[in-house]
N, C-alpha and C. Protein backbone atom coordinates (compact mmCIF):
# COMPACT_ATOMS: atom_id res chain seq x y z
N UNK A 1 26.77 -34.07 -17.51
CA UNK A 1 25.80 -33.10 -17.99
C UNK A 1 26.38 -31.71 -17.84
N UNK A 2 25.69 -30.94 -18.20
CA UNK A 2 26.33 -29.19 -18.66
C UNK A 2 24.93 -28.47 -18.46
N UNK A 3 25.15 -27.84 -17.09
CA UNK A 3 24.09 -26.51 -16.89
C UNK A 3 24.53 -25.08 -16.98
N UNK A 4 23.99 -24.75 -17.82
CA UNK A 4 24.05 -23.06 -18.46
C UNK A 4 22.90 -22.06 -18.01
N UNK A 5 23.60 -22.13 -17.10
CA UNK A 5 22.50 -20.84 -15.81
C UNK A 5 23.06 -19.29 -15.97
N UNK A 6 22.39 -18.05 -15.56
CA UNK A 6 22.75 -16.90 -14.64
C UNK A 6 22.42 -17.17 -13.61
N UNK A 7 23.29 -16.56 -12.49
CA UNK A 7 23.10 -16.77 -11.19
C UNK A 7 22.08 -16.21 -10.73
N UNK A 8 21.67 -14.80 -11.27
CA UNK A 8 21.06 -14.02 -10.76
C UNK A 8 19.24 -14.15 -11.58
N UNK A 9 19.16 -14.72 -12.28
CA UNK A 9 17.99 -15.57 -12.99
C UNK A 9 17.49 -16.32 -11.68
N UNK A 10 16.01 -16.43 -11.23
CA UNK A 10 15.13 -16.99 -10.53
C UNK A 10 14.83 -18.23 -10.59
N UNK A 11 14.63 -18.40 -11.86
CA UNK A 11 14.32 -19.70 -12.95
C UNK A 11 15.38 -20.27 -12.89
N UNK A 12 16.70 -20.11 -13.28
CA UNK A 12 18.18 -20.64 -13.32
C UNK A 12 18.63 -21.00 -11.70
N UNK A 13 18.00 -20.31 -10.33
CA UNK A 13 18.03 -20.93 -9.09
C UNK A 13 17.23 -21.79 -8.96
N UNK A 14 15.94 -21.84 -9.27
CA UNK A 14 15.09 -22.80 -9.27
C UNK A 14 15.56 -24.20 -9.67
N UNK A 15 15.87 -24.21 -11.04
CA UNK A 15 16.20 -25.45 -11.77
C UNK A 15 17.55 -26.04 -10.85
N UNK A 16 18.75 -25.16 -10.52
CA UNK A 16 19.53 -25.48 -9.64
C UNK A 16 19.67 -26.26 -8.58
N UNK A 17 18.49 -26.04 -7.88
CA UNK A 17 18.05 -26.70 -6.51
C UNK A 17 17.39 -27.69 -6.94
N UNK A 18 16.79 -27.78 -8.09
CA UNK A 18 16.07 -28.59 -7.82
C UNK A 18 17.08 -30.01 -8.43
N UNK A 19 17.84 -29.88 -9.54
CA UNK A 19 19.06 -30.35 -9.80
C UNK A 19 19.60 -31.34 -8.48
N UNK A 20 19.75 -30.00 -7.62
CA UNK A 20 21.38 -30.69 -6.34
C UNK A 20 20.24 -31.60 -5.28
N UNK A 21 18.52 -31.12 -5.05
CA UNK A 21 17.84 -31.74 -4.41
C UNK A 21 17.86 -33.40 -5.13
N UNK A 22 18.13 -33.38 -5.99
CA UNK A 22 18.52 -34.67 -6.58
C UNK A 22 19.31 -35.61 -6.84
N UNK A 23 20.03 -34.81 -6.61
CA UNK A 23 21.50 -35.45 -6.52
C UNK A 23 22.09 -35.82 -7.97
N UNK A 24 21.52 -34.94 -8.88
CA UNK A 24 22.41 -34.50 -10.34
C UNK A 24 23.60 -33.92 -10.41
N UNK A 25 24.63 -34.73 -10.92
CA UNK A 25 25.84 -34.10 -10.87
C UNK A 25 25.98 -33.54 -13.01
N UNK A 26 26.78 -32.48 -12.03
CA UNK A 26 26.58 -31.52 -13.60
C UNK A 26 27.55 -30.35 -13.60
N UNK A 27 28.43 -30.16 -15.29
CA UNK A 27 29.38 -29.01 -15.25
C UNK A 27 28.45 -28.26 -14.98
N UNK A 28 28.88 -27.01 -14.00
CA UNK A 28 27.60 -25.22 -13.99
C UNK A 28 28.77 -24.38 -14.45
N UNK A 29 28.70 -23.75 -15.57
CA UNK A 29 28.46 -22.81 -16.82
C UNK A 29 28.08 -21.64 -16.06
N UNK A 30 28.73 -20.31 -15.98
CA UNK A 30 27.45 -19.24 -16.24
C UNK A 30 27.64 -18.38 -18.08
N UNK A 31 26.75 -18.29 -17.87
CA UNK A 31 26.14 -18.06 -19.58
C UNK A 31 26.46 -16.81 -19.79
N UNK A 32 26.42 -15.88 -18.92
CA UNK A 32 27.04 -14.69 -19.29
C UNK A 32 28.60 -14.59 -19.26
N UNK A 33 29.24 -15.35 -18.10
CA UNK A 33 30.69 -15.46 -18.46
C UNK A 33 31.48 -16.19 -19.44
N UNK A 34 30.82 -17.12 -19.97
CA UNK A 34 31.40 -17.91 -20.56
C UNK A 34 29.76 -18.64 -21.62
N UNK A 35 29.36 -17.67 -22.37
CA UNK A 35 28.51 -18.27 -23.25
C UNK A 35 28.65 -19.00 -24.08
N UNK A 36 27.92 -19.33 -24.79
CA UNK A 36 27.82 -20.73 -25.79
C UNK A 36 28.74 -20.17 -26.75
N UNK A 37 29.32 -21.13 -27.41
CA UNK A 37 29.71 -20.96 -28.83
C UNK A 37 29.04 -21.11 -30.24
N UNK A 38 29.10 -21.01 -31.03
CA UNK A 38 28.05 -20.83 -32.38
C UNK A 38 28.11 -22.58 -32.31
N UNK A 39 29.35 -22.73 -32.28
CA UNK A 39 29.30 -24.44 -32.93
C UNK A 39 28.31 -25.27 -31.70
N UNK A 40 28.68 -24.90 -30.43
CA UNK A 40 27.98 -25.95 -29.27
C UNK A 40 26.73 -25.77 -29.28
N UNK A 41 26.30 -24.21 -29.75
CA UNK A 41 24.23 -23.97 -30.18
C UNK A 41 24.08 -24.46 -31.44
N UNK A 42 24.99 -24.73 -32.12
CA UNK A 42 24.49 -25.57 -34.01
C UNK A 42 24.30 -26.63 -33.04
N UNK A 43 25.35 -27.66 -32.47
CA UNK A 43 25.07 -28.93 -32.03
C UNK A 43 23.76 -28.89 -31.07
N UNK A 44 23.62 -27.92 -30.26
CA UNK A 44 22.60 -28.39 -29.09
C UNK A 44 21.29 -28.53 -30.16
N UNK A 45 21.27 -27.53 -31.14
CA UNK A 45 19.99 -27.02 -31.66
C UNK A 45 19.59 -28.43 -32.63
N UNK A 46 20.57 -28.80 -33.37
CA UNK A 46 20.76 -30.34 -34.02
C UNK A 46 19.75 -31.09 -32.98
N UNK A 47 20.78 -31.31 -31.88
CA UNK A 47 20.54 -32.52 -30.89
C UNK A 47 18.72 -31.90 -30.30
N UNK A 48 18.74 -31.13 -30.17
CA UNK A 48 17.04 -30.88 -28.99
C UNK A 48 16.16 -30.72 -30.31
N UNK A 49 16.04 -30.77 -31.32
CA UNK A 49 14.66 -31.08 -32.49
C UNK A 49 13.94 -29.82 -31.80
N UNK A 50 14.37 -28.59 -30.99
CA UNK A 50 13.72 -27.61 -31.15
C UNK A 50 14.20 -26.36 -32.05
N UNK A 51 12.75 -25.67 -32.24
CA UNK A 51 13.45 -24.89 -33.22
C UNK A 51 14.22 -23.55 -32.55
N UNK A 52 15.00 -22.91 -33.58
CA UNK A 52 16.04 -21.96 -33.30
C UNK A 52 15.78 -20.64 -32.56
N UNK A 53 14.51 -20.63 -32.35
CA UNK A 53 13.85 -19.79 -32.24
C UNK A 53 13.69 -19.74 -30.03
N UNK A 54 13.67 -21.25 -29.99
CA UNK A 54 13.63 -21.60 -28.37
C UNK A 54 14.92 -20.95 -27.63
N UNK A 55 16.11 -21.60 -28.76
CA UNK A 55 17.05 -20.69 -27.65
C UNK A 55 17.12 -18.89 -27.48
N UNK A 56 16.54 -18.64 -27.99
CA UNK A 56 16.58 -16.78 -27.42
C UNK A 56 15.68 -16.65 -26.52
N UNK A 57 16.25 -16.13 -25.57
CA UNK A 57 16.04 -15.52 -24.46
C UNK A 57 15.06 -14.49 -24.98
N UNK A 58 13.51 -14.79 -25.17
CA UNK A 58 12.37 -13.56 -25.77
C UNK A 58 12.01 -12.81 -24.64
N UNK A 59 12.24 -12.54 -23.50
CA UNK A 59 11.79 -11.85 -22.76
C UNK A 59 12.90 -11.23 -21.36
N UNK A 60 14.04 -11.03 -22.73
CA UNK A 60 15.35 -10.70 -21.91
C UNK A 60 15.35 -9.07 -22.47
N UNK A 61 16.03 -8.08 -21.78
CA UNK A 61 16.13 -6.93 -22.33
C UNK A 61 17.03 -6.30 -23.35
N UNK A 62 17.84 -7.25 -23.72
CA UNK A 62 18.51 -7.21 -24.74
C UNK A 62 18.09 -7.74 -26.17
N UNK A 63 17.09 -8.84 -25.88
CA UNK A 63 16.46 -8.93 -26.70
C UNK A 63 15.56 -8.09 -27.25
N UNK A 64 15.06 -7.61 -26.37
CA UNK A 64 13.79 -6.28 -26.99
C UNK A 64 14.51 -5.19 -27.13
N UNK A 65 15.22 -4.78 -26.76
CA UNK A 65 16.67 -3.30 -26.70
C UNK A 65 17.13 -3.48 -28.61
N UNK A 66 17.54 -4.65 -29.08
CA UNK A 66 17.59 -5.13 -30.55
C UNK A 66 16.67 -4.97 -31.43
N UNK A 67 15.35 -5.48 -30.95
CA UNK A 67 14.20 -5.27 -31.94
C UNK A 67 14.32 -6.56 -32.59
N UNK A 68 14.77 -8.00 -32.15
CA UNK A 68 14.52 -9.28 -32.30
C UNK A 68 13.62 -9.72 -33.09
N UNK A 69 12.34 -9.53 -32.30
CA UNK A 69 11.57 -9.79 -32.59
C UNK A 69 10.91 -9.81 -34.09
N UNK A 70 11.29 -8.45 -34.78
CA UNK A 70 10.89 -8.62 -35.81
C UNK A 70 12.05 -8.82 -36.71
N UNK A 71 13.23 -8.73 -36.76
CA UNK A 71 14.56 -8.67 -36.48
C UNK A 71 14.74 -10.69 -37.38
N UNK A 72 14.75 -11.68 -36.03
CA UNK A 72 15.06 -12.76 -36.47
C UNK A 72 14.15 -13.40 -37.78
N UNK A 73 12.82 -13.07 -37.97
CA UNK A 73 12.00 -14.47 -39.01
C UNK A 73 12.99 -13.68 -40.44
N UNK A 74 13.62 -12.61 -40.89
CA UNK A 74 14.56 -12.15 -41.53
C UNK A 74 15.80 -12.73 -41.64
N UNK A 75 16.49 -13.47 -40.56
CA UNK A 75 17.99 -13.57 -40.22
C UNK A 75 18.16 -15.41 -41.14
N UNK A 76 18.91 -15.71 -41.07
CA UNK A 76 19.42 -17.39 -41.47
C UNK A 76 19.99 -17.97 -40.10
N UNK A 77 19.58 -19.00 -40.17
CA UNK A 77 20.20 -19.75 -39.12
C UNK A 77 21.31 -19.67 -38.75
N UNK A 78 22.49 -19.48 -39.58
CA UNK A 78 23.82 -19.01 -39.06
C UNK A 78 24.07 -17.58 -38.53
N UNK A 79 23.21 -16.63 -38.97
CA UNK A 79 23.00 -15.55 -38.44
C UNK A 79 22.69 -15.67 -37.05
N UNK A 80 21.52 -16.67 -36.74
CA UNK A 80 20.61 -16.39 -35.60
C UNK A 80 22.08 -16.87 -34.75
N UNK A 81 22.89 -17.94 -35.25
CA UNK A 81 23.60 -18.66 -33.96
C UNK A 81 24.67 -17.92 -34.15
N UNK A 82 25.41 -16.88 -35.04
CA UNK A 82 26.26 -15.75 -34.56
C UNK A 82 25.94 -14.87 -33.36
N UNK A 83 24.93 -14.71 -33.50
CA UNK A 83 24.28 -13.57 -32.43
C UNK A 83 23.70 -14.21 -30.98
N UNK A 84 23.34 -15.12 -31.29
CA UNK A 84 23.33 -16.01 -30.19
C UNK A 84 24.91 -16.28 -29.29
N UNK A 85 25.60 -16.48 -30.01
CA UNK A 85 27.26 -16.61 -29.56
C UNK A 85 27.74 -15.54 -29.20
N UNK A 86 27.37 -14.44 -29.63
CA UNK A 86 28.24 -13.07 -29.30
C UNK A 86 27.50 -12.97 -27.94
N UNK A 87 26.43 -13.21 -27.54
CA UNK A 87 25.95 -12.23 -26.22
C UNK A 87 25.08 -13.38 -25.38
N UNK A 88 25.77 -13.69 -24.17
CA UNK A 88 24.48 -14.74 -23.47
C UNK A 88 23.91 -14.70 -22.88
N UNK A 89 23.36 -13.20 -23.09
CA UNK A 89 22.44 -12.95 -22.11
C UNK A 89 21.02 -12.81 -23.13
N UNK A 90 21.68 -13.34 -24.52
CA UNK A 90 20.77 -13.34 -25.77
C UNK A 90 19.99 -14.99 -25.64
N UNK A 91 20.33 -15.86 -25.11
CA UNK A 91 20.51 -17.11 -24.78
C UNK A 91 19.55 -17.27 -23.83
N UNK A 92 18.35 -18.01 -24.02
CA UNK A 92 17.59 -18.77 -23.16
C UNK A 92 18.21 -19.75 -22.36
N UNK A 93 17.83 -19.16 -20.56
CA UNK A 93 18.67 -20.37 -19.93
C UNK A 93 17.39 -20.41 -18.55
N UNK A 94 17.74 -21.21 -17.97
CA UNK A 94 18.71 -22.43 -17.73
C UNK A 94 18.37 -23.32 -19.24
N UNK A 95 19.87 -24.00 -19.34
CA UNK A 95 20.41 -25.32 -20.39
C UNK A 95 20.56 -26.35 -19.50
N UNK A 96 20.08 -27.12 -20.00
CA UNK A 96 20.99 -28.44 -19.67
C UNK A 96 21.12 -29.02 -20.33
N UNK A 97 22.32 -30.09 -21.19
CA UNK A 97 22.88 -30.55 -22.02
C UNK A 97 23.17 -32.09 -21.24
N UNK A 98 22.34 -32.92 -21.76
CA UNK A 98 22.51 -34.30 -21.28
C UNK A 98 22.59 -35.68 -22.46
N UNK A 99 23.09 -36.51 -22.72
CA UNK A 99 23.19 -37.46 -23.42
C UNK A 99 22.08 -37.57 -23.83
N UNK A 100 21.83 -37.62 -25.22
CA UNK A 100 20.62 -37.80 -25.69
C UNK A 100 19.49 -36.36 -25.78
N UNK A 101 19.78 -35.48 -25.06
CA UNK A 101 18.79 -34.18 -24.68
C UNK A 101 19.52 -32.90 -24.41
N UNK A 102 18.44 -31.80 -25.02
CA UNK A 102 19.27 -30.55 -24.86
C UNK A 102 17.50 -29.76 -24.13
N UNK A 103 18.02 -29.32 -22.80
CA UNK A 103 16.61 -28.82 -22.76
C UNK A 103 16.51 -27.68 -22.52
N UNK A 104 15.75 -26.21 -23.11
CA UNK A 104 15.81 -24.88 -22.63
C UNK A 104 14.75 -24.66 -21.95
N UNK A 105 15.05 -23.37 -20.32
CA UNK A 105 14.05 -22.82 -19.90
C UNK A 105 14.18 -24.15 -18.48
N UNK A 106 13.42 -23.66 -17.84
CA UNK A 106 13.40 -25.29 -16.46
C UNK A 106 11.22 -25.18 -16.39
N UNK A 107 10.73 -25.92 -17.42
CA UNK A 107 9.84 -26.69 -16.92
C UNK A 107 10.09 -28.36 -16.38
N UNK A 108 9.36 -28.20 -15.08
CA UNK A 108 10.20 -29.40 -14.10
C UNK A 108 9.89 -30.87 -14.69
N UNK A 109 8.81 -30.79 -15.53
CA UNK A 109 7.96 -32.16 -15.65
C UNK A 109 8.90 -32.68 -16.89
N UNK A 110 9.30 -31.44 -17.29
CA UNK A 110 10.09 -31.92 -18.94
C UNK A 110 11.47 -32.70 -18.58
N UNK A 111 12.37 -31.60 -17.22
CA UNK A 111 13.08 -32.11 -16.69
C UNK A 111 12.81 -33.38 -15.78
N UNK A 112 12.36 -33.73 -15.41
CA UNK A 112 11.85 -35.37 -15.08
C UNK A 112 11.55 -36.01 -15.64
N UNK A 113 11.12 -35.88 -16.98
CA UNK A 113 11.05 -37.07 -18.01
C UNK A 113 12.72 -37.34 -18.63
N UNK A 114 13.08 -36.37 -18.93
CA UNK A 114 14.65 -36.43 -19.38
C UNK A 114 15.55 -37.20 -18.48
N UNK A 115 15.33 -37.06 -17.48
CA UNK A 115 16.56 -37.25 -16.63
C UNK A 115 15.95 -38.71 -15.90
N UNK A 116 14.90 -39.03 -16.28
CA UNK A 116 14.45 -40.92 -15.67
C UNK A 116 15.78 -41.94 -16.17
């Protein structure tokens, strides 16, 4: 599996612990050093049947610093995942990338159904 955290994200410690309290073994990514690539968010976005819209980080300050908001229902999907690739702090995280599942954000219940 592949977790795409910031360290300094609350939510991205949370999901962490709760991860190693489990004894999930998993590549850890940080997303600002080493963000996604356009092609690995086409595939995740493929693979998780959510829409394109989940992976941005909506309540990041770079996102609102852009003007996103009104910004993306304008853009094309290859647009959205250029811009998504250039900056990952544009990137909704924690990720985790598991066989079969791509999940954004750490609600725990979602992550416990995934990972049974």
């Amino acid at each position: 599996m592949l977790f795409l955290w910031y360290p300094r994200c609350t939510t991205c410690q949370k999901a962490k612990a709760w991860l190693d309290g489990r004894g999930v073994e998993y590549e850890l990514r940080d997303i600002k050093l080493e963000n996604p690539t356009a092609d690995e968010l086409r595939q995740w976005h493929q693979d998780s049947g959510l829409p394109l819209k989940r992976f941005f980080n909506t309540s990041g300050l770079q996102y609102k610093a852009l003007g996103l908001k009104d910004k993306l229902p304008a853009m094309s999907g290859e647009e959205q995942l250029a811009l998504l690739a250039a900056d990952g702090m544009l990137v909704k995280r924690p990720i985790l990338v598991g066989e079969g599942f791509v999940l954004t954000g750490f609600r725990q219940a979602e992550w416990e159904e995934a990972l049974k």
